[in-house]
C-alpha atoms as a PDB file:
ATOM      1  CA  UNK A   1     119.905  75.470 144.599  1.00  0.00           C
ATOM      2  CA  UNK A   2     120.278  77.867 141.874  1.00  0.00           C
ATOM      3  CA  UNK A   3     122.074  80.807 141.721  1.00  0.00           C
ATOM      4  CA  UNK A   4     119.257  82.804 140.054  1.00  0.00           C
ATOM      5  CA  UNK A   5     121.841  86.055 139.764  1.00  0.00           C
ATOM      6  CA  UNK A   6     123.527  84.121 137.364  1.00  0.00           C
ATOM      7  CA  UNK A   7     120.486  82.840 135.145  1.00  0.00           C
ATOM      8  CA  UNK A   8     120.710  83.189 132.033  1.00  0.00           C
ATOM      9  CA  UNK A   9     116.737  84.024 131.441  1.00  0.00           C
ATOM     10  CA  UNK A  10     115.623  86.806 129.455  1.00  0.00           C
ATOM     11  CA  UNK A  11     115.058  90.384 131.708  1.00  0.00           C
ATOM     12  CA  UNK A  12     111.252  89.702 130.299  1.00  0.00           C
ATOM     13  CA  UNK A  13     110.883  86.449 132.245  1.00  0.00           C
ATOM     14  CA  UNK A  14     107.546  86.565 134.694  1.00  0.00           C
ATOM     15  CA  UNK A  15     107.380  83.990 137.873  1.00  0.00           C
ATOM     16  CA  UNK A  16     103.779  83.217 137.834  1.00  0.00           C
ATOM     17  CA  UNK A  17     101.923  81.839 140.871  1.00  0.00           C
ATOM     18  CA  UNK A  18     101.493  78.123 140.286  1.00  0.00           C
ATOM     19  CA  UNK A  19      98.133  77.853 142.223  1.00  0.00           C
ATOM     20  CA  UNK A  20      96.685  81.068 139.899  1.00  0.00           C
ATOM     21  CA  UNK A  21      97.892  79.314 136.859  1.00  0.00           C
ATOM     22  CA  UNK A  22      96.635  75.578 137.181  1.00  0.00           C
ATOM     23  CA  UNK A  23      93.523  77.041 138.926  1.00  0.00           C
ATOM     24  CA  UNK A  24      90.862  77.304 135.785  1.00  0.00           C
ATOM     25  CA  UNK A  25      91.983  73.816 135.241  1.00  0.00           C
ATOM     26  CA  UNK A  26      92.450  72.614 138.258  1.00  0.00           C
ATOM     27  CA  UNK A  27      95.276  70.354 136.369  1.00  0.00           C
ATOM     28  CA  UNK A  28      98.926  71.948 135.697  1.00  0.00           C
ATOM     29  CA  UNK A  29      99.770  69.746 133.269  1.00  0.00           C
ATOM     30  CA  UNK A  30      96.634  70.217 131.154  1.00  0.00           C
ATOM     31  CA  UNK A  31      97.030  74.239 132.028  1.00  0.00           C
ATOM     32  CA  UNK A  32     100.457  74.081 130.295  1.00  0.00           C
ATOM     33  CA  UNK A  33      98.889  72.038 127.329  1.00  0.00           C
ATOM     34  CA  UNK A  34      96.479  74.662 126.984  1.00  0.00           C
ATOM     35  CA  UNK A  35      99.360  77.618 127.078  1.00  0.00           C
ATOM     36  CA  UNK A  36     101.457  75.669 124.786  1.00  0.00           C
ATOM     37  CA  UNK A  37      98.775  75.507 122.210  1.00  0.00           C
ATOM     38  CA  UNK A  38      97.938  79.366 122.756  1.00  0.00           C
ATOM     39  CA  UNK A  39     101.796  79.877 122.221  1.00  0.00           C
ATOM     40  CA  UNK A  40     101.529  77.976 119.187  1.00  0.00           C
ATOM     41  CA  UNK A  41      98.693  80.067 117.783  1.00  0.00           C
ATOM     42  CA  UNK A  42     100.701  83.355 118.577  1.00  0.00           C
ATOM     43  CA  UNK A  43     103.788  81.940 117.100  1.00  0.00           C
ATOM     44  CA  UNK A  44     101.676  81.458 113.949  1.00  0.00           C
ATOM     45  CA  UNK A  45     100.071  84.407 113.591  1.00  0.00           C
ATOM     46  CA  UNK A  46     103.251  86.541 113.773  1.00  0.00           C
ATOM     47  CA  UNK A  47     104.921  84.121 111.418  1.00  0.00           C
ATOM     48  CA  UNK A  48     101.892  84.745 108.787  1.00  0.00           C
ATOM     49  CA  UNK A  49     102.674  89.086 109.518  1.00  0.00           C
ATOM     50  CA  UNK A  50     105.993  88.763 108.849  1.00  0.00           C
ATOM     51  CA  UNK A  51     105.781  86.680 105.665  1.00  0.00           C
ATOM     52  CA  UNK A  52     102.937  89.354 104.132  1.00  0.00           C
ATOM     53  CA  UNK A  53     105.472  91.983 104.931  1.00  0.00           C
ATOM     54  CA  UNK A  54     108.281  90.314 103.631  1.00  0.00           C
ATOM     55  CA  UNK A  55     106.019  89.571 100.669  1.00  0.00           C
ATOM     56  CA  UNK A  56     105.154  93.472 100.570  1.00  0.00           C
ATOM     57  CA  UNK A  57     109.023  94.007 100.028  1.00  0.00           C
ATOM     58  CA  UNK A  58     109.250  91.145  97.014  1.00  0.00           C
ATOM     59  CA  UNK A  59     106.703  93.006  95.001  1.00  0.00           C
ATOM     60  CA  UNK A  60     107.567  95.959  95.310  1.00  0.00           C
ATOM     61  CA  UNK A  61     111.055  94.829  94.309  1.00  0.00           C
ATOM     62  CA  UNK A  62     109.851  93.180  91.225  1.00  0.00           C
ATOM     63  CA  UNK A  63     108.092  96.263  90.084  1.00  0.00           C
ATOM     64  CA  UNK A  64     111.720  98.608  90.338  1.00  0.00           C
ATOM     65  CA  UNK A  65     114.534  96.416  89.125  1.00  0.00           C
ATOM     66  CA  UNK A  66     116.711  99.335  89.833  1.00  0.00           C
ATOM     67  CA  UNK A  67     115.836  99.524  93.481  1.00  0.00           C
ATOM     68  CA  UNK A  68     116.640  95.957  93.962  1.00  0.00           C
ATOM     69  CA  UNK A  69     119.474  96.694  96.697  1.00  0.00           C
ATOM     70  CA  UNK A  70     117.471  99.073  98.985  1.00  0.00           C
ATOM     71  CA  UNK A  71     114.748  96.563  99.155  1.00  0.00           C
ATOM     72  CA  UNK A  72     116.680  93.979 100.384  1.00  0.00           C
ATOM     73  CA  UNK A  73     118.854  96.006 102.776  1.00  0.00           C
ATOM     74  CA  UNK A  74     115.260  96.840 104.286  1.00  0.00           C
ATOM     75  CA  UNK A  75     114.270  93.555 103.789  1.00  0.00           C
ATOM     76  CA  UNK A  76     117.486  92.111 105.560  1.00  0.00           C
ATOM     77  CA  UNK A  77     116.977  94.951 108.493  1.00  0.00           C
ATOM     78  CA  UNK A  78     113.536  93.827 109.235  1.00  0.00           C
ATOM     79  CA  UNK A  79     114.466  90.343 109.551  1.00  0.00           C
ATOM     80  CA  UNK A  80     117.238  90.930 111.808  1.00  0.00           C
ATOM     81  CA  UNK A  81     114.149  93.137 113.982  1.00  0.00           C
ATOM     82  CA  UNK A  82     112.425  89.732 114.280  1.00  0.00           C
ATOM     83  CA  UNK A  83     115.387  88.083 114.730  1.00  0.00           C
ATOM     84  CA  UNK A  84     116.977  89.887 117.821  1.00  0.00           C
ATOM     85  CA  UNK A  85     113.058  90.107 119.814  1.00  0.00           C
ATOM     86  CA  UNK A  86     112.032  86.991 118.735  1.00  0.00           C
ATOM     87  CA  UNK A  87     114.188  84.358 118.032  1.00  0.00           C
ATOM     88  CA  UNK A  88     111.864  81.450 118.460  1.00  0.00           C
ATOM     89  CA  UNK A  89     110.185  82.775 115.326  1.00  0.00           C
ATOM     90  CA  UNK A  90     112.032  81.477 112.929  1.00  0.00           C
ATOM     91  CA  UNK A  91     112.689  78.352 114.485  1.00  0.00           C
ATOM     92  CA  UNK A  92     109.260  76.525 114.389  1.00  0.00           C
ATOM     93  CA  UNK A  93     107.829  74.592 111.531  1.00  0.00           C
END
């Protein structure tokens, strides 16, 4: 059995009931197809935010060649924001 003290899960893991879950489906496989694609859809949508804000920073750039630098500190800094909550983010296709 597992030693779940020593798991190395994120604090923000949730156990879940597995009756609740699978029961609008009555089907836990097709219940975790239907979170998967949900997760999917999520994963996308904060991929598409952080690209327009990322994008925000490149034009802005462009416009000041002088301020080239502080932009992409900033630019570097908000990565690393996504990076360190959400490291999945940048990992899908």
């Amino acid at each position: 059995m597992n030693d779940l003290k020593n798991s190395k899960a994120p604090v923000s893991t949730k156990t879940i009931n597995r009756n609740e879950f699978d029961e609008p489906t009555g089907n836990i496989y097709e219940a975790i197809s239907i979170t998967a694609k949900r997760a999917i859809q999520i994963n996308s949508e904060i991929k598409k935010e952080l690209l327009e804000k990322l994008e925000e920073f490149a034009t802005y750039s462009d416009r000041k060649k002088c301020s080239r630098t502080r932009n992409k500190s900033k630019s570097l800094s908000f990565m690393r924001n996504y990076q360190n909550h959400m490291p999945w983010l940048l990992k899908s296709g």
